[in-house]
Protein backbone atom coordinates (compact mmCIF):
# COMPACT_ATOMS: atom_id res chain seq x y z
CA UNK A 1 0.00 0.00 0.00
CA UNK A 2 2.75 2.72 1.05
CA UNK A 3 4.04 1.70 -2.66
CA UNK A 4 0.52 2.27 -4.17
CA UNK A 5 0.61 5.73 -2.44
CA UNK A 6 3.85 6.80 -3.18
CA UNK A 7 2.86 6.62 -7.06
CA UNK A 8 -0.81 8.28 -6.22
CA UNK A 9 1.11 11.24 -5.00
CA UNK A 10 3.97 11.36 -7.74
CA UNK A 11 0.80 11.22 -10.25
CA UNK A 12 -0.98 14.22 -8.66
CA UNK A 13 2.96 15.90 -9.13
CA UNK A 14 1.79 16.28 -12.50
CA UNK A 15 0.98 20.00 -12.75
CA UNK A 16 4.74 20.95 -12.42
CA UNK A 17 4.67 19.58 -16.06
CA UNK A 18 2.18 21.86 -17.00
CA UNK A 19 2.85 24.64 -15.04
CA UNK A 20 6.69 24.57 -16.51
CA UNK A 21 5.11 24.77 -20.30
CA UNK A 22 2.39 26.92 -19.79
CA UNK A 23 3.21 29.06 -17.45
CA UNK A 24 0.65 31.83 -17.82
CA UNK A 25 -2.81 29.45 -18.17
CA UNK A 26 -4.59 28.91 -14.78
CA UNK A 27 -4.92 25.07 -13.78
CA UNK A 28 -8.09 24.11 -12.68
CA UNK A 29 -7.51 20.52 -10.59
CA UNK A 30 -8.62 17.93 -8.32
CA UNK A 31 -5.67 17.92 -5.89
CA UNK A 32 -4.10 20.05 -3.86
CA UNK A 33 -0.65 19.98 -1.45
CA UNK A 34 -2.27 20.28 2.16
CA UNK A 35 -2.24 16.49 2.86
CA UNK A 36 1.31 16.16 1.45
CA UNK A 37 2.03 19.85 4.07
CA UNK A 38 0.45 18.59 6.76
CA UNK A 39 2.83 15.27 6.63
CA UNK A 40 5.67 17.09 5.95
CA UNK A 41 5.39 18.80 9.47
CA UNK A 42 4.61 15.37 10.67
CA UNK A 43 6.81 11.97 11.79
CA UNK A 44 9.99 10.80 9.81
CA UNK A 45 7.58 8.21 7.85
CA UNK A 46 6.21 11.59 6.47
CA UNK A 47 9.14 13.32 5.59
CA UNK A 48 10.02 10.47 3.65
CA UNK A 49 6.94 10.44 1.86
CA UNK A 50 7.63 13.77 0.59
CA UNK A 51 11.11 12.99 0.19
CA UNK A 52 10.70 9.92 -2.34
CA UNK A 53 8.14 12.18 -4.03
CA UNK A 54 10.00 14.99 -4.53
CA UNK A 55 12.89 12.73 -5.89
CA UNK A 56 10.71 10.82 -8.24
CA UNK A 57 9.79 13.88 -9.33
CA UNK A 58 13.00 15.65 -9.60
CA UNK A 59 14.06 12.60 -12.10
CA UNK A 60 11.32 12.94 -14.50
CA UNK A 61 11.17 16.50 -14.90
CA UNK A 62 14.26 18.17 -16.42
CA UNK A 63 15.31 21.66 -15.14
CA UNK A 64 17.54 24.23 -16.98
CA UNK A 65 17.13 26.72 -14.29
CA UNK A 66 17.81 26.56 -10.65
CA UNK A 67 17.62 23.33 -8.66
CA UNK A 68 14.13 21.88 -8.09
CA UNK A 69 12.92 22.20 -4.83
CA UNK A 70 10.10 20.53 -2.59
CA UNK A 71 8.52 23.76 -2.15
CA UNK A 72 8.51 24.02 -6.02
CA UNK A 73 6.99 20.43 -5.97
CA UNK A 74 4.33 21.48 -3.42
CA UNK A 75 3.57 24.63 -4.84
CA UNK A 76 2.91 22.86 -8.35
CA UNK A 77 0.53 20.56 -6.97
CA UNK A 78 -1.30 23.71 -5.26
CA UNK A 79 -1.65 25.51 -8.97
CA UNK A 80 -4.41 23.78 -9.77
CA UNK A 81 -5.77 23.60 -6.03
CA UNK A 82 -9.67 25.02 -5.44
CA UNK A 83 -8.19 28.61 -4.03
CA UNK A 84 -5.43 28.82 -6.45
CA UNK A 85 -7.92 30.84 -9.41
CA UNK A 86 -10.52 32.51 -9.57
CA UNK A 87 -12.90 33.03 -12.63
CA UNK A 88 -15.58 35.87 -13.63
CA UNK A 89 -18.28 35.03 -16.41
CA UNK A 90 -15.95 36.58 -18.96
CA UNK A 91 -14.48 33.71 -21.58
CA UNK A 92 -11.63 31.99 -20.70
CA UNK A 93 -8.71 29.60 -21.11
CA UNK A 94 -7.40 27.40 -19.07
CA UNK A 95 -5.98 23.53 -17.93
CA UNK A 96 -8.41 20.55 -16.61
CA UNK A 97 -6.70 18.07 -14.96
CA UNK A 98 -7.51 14.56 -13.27
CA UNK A 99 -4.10 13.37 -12.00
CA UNK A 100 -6.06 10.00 -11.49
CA UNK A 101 -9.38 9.17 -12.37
CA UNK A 102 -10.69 5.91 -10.45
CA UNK A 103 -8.59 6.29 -7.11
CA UNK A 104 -10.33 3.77 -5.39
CA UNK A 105 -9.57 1.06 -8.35
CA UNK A 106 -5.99 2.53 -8.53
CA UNK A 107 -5.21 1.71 -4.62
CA UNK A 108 -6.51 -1.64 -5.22
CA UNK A 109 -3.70 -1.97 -7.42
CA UNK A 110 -3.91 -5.33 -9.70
CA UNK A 111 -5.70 -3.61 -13.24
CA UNK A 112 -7.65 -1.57 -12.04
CA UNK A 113 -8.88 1.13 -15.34
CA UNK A 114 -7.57 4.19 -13.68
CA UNK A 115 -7.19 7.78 -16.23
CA UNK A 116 -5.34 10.23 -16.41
CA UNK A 117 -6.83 13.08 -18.30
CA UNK A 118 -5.63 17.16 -19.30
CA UNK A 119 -7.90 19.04 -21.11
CA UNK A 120 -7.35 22.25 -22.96
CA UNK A 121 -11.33 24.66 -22.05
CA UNK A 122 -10.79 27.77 -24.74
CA UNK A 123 -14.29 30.08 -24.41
CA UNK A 124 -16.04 27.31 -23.07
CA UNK A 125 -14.97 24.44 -25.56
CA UNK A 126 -12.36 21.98 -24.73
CA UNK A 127 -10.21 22.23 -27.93
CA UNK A 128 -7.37 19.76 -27.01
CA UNK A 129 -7.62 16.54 -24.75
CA UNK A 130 -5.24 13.94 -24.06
CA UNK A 131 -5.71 10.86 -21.80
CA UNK A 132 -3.63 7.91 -20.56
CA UNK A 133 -4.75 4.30 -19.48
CA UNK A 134 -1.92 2.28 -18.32
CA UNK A 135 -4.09 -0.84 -17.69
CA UNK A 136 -6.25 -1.30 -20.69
CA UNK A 137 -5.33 -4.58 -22.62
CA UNK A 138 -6.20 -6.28 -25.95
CA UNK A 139 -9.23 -8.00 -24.03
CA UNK A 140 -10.75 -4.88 -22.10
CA UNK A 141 -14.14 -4.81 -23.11
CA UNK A 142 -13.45 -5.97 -26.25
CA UNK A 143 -16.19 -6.96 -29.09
CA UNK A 144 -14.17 -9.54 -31.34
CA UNK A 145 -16.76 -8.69 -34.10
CA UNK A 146 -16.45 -5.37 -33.78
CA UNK A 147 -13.28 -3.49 -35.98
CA UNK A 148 -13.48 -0.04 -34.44
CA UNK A 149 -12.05 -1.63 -31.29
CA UNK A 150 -8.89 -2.04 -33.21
CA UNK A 151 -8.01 1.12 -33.23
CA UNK A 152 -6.51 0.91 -29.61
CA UNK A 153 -5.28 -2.44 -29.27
CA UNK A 154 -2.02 -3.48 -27.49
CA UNK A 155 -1.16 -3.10 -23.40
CA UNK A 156 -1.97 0.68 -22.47
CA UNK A 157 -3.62 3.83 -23.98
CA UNK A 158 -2.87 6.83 -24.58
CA UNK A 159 -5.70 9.01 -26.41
CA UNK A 160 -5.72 12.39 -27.85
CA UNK A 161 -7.69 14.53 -29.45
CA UNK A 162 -7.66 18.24 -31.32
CA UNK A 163 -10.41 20.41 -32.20
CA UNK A 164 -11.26 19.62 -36.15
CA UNK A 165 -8.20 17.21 -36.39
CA UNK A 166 -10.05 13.83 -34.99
CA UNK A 167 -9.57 11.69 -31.85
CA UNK A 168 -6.25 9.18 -31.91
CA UNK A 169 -4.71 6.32 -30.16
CA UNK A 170 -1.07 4.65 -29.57
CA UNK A 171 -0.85 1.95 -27.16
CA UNK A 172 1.94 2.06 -24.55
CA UNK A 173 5.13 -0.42 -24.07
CA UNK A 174 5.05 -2.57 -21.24
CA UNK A 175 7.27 -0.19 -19.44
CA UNK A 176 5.15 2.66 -18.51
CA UNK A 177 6.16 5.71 -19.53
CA UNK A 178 8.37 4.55 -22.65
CA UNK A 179 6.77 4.14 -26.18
CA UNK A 180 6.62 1.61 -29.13
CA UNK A 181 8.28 3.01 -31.92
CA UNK A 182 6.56 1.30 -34.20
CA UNK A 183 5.84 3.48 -37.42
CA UNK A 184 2.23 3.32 -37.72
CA UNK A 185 1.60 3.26 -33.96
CA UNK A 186 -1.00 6.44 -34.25
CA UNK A 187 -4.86 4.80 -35.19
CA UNK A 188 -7.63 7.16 -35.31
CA UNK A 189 -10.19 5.76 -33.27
CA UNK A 190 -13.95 5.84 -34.18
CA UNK A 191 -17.46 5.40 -32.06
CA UNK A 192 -19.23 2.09 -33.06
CA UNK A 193 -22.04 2.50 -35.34
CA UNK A 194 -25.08 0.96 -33.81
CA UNK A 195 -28.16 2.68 -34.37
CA UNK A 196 -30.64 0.65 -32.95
CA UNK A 197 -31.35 1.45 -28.91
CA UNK A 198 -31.49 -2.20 -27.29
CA UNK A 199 -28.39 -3.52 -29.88
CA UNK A 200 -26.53 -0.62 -27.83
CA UNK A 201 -23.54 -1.80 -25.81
CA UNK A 202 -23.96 0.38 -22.10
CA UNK A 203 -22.09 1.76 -19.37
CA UNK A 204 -22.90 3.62 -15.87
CA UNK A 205 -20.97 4.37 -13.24
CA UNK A 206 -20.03 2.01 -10.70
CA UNK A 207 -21.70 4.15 -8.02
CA UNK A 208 -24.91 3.54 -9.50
CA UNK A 209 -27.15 0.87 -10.46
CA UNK A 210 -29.32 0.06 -13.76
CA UNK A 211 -32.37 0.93 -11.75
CA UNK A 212 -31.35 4.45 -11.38
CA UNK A 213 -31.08 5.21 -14.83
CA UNK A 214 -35.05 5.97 -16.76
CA UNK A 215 -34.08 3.55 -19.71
CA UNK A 216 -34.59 0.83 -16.81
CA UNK A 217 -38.52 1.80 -17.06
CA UNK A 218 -38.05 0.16 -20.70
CA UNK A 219 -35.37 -2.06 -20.61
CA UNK A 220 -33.57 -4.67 -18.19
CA UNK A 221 -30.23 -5.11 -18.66
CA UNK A 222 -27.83 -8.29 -18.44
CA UNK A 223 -24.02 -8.53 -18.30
CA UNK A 224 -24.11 -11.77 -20.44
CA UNK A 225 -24.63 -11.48 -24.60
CA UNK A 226 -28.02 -9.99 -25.39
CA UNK A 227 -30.36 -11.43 -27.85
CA UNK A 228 -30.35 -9.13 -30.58
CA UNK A 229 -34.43 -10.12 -30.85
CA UNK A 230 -35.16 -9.46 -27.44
CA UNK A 231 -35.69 -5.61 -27.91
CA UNK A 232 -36.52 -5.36 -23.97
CA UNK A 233 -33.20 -6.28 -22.79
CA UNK A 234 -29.86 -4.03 -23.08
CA UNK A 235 -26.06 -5.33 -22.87
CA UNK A 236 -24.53 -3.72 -19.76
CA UNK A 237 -20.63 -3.97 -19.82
CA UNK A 238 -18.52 -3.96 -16.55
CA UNK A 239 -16.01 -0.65 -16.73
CA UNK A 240 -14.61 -0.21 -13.43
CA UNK A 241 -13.34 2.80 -12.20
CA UNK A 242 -13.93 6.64 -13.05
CA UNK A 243 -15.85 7.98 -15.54
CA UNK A 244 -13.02 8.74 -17.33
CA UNK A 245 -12.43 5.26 -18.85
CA UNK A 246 -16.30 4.84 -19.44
CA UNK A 247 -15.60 8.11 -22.19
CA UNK A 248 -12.60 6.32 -23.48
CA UNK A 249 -15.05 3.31 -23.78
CA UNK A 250 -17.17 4.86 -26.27
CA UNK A 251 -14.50 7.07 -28.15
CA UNK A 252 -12.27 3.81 -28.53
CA UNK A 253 -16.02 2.06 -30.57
CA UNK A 254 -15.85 -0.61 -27.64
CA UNK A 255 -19.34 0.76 -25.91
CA UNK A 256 -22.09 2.59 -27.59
CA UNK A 257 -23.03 4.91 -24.42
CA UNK A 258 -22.48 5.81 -20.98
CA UNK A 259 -25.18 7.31 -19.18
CA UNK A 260 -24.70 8.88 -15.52
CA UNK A 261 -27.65 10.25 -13.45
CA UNK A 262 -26.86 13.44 -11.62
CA UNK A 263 -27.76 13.32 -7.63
CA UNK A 264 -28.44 15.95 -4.96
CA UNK A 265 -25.48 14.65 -2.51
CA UNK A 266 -22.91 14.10 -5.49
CA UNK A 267 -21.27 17.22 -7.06
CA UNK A 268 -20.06 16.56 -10.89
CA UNK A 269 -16.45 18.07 -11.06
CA UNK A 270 -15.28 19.38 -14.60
CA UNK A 271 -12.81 16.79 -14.21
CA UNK A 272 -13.90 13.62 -15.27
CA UNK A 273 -15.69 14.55 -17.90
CA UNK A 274 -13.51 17.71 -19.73
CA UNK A 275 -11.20 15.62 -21.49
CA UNK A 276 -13.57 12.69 -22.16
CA UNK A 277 -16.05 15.36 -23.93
CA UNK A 278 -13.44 15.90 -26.87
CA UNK A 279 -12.29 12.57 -27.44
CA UNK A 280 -15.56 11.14 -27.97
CA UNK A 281 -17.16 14.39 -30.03
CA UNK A 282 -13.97 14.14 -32.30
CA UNK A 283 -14.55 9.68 -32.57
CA UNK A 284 -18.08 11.19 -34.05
CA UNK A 285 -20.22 10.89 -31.24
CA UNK A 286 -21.93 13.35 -28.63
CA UNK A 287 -22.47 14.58 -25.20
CA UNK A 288 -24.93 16.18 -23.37
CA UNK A 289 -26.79 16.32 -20.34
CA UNK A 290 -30.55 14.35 -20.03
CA UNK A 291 -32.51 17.37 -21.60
CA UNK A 292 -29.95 17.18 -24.88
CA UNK A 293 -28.50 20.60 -23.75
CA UNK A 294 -24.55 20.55 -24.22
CA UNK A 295 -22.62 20.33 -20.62
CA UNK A 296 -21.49 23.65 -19.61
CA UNK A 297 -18.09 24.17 -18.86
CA UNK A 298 -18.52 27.66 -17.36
CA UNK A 299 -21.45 27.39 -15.15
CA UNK A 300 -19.42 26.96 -12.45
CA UNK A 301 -18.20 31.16 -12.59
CA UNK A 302 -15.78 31.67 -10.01
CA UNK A 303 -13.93 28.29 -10.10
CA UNK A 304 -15.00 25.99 -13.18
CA UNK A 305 -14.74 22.90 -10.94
CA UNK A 306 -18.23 22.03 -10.41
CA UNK A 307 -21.03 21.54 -13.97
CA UNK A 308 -24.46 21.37 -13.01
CA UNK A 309 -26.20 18.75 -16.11
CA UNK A 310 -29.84 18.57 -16.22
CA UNK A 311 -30.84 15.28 -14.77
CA UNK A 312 -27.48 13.88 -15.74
CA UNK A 313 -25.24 13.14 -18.14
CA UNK A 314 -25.57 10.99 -21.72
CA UNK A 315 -22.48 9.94 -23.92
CA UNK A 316 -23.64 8.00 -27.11
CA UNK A 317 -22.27 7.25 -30.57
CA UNK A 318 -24.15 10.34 -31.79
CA UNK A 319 -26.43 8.04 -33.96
CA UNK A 320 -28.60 6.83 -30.94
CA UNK A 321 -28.67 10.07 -28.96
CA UNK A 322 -31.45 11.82 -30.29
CA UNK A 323 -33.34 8.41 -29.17
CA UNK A 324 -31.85 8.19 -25.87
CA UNK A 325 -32.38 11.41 -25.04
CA UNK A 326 -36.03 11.11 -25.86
CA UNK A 327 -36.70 7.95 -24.00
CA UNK A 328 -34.97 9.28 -21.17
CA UNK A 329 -36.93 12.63 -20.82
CA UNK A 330 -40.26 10.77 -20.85
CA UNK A 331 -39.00 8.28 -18.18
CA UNK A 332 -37.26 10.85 -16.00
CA UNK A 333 -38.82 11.57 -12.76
């Protein structure tokens, strides 16, 4: 475990990388230093916490300037931290980053799906995206008969995606952090192309249950195979851990939707969905919240952490959404 947190923390060091490129764009983030603070004042099994990070650190991130510190460590992390920015309702640009999306799965260590995503919010639109999936295999919710899947086969994903330029794939060496070098390692990945609602291949979050979602008022879902001629049963795939991977799901062609139902004691953070919103618009599909309204980025005005969806949020394929998000408004209570 003190292994597993040693690379949670040297993942959430992550906005030194940014902050040393892009110096002058705010970070808007889910971490922040005060735990790693708070140790440092603490026992010598603390201080060595921070030490290991800080040296991890140190050896990943080159430095033609003056010597890295901790406090340059620290203060990184902080950038994106909740009091670090503050917005108005005037347009603006800035970072979204998830140094790990699926904690819980990631501490559990063995393959667990865990993301990391950075997104790039110009005006209100995420324009660039990029996300990494160490654990994603060949076999991850793979449909054999399905090409689009194909697109991001091998051990590890990395995913990115530009504004009019498409959403692409490479897969990752077994070493993490080094890459094939294999020629025609980029694949542009594509949503699958079902158009019929109970042929769809689904995903919700592992918080929540089928029953919470209003399709359940016409469907029941099964994680076996679905009979294609039962049109009152759905396919509902397994994708542990964050939302993150569920968006990577559907951009990669390998699930036709993920659907997440908004509730009063759960606050949606920009987060895990910023990144995911690009790479699946630029695979050809589409994201909104329950009403069919596109999520907005900046209705959270003085910190851009929080979006408030109607009723929830859909990801499709594009060609079932108008469907889905019919069905679901009449079901919705």
């Amino acid at each position: 475990m003190t292994k597993l947190l040693l690379q949670l923390r040297i993942l959430e060091c992550r906005p030194l990388l940014v902050w040393r490129l892009f110096p002058s764009i705010p970070l808007v983030a889910e971490e922040d230093s005060a735990t790693l603070r708070s140790s440092k004042a603490g026992d010598d099994s603390s201080d060595v916490l921070v030490e290991s990070i800080f040296s991890a650190v140190a050896d990943k991130v080159s430095n033609s300037g003056s010597p890295l510190t901790q406090d340059d460590v620290l203060r990184a992390i902080d950038r994106g931290g909740k009091d670090a920015v503050s917005f108005d309702s005037n347009p603006a640009t800035y970072w979204v980053l998830d140094p790990i999306d699926g904690t819980k799965g990631f501490l559990r260590g063995e393959d667990a799906l865990y993301v990391v995503g950075l997104a790039l919010v110009v005006n209100g639109k995420v324009t660039v995206g990029v996300m990494g999936c160490p654990n994603w295999t060949n076999g991850t919710i793979a449909n054999e008969k399905d090409d689009s899947s194909a697109a991001c086969n091998g051990h590890g994903i990395l995913m990115v995606s530009h504004l009019g330029c498409g959403t692409w794939s490479r897969r990752l060496s077994a070493e993490i952090g080094q890459y094939t070098t294999a020629p025609d390692i980029w694949k542009r990945c594509f949503v699958d192309t079902c158009s019929v609602v109970h042929m769809a291949r689904y995903c919700i979050p592992d918080s929540q249950t089928w029953d919470m979602i209003p399709l359940s008022a016409l469907f029941n879902s099964t994680a076996g195979e679905s009979d294609p001629e039962n049109e009152n049963e759905i396919l509902l795939l397994s994708v542990f851990c964050g939302s993150l991977c569920k968006y990577l799901t559907v951009a990669s062609g390998r699930a036709s939707v993920f659907v997440l139902r908004a509730r009063p004691t759960t606050e949606i953070k920009s987060w895990d969905h910023a990144v995911g919103v690009i790479c699946v618009q630029e695979a050809g599909g589409q994201i909104s919240d329950w009403s069919g309204e596109p999520l907005d980025l900046a209705a959270d005005l003085t910190s851009r952490r929080i979006i408030y969806p109607s009723g929830g949020v859909l990801v499709t394929n594009g060609g079932l959404h108008d469907k889905l998000v019919e069905m679901i408004s009449a079901n919705y209570k």
